[in-house]
C-alpha atoms as a PDB file:
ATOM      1  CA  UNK A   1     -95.816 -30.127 -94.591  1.00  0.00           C
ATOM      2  CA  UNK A   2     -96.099 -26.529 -93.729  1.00  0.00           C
ATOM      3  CA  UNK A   3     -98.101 -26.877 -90.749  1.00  0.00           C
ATOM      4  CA  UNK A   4     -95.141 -29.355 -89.146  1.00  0.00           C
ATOM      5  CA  UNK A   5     -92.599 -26.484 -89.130  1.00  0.00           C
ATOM      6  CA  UNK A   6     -94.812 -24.716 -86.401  1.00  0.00           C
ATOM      7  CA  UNK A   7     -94.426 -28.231 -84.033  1.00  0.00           C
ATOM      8  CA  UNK A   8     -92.615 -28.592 -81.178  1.00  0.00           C
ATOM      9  CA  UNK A   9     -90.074 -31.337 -82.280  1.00  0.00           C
ATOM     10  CA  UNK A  10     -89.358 -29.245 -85.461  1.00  0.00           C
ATOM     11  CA  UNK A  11     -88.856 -26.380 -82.832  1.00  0.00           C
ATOM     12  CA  UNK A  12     -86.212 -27.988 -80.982  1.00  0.00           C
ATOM     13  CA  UNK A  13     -84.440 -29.917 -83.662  1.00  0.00           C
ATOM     14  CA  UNK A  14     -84.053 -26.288 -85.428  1.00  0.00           C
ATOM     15  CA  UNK A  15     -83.122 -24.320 -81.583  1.00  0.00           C
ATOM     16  CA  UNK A  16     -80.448 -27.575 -81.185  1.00  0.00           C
ATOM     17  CA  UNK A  17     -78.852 -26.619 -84.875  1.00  0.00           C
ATOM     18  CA  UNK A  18     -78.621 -23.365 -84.542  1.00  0.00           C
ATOM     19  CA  UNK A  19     -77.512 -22.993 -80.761  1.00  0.00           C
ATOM     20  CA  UNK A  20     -73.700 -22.919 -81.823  1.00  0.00           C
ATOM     21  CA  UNK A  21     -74.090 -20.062 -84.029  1.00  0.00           C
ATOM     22  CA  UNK A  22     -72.986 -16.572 -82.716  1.00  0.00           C
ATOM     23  CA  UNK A  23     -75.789 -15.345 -84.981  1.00  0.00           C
ATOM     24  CA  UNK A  24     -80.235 -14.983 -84.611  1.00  0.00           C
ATOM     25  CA  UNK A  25     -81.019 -18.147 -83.858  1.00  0.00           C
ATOM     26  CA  UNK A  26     -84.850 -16.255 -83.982  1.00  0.00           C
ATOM     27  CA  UNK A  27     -83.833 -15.585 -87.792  1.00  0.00           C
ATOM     28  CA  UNK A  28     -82.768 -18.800 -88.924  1.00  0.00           C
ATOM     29  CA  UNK A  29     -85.481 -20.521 -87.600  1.00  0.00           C
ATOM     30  CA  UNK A  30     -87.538 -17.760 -89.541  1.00  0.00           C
ATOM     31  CA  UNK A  31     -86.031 -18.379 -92.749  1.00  0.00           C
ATOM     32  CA  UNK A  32     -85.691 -21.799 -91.999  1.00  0.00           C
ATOM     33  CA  UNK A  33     -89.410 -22.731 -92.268  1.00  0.00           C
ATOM     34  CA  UNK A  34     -89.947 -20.302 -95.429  1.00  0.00           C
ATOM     35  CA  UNK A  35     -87.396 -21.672 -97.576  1.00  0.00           C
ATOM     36  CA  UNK A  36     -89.708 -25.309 -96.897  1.00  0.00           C
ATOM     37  CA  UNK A  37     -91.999 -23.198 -98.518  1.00  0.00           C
ATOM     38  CA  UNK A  38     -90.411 -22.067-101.179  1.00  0.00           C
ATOM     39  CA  UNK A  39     -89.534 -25.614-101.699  1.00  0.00           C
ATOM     40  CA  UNK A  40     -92.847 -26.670-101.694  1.00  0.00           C
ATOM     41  CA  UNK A  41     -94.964 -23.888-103.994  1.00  0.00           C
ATOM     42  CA  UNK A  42     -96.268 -21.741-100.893  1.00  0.00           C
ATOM     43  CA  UNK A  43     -93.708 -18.911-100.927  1.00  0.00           C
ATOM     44  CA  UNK A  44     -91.698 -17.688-104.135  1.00  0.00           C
ATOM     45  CA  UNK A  45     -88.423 -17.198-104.512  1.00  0.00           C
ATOM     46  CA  UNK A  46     -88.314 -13.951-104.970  1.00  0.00           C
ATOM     47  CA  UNK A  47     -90.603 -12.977-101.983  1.00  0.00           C
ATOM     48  CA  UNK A  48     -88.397 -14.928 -99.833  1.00  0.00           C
ATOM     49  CA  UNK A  49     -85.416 -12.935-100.801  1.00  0.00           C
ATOM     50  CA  UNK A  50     -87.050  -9.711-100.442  1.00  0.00           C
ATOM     51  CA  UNK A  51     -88.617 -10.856 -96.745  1.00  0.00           C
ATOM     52  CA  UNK A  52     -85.048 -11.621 -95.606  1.00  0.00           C
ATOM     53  CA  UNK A  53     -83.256  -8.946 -97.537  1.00  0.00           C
ATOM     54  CA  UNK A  54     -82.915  -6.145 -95.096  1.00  0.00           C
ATOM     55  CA  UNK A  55     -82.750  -8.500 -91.890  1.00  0.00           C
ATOM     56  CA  UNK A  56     -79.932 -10.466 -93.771  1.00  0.00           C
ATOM     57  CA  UNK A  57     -78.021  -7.101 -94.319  1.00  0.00           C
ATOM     58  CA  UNK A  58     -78.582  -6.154 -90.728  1.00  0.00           C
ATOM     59  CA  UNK A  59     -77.537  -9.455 -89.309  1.00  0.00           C
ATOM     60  CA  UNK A  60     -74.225 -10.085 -91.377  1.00  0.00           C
ATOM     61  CA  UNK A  61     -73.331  -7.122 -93.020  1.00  0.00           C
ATOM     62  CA  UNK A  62     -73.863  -8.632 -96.553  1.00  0.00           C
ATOM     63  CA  UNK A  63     -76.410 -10.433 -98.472  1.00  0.00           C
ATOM     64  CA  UNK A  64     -74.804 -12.623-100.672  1.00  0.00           C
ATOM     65  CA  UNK A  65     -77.445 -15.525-101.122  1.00  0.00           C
ATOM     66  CA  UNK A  66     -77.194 -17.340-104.498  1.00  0.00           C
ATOM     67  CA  UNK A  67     -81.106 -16.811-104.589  1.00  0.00           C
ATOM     68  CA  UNK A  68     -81.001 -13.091-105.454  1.00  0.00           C
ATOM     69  CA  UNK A  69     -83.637 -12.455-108.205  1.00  0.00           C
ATOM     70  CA  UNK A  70     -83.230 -11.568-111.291  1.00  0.00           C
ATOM     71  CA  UNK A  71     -83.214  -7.852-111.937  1.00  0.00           C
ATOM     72  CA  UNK A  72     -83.502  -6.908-107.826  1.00  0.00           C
ATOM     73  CA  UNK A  73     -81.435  -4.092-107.289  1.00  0.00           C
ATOM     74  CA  UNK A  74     -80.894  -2.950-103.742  1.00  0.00           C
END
């Protein structure tokens, strides 16, 4: 599964989604592919929150993702 979200058509089905938003189409894309692998055992939650934690603040001001760990303090 993981080594799909490097293909092309996963590429442009992802660049076609996002091309609307005012926001990093780079960073969606990004977190995009890691939360399939949180979903599937390769990345854990809480490393995926702290990857995307700064870049997240930097992009929108806020990070207020349901998937904030328990006890992670910022």
């Amino acid at each position: 599964m993981a080594r799909r979200l490097d293909d092309e058509d996963w590429e442009q089905s992802a660049e076609e989604i996002l091309a609307e938003s005012t926001h990093s189409t780079e960073l969606g894309k990004q977190m995009g592919r890691d939360a399939v692998r949180v979903s599937i055992g390769e990345m854990s939650e809480a490393d995926f929150h702290e990857k995307y934690h700064d870049v997240v603040l930097e992009e929108f001001g806020v990070d207020d993702r349901p998937t904030k760990p328990e006890g992670f303090d910022e």
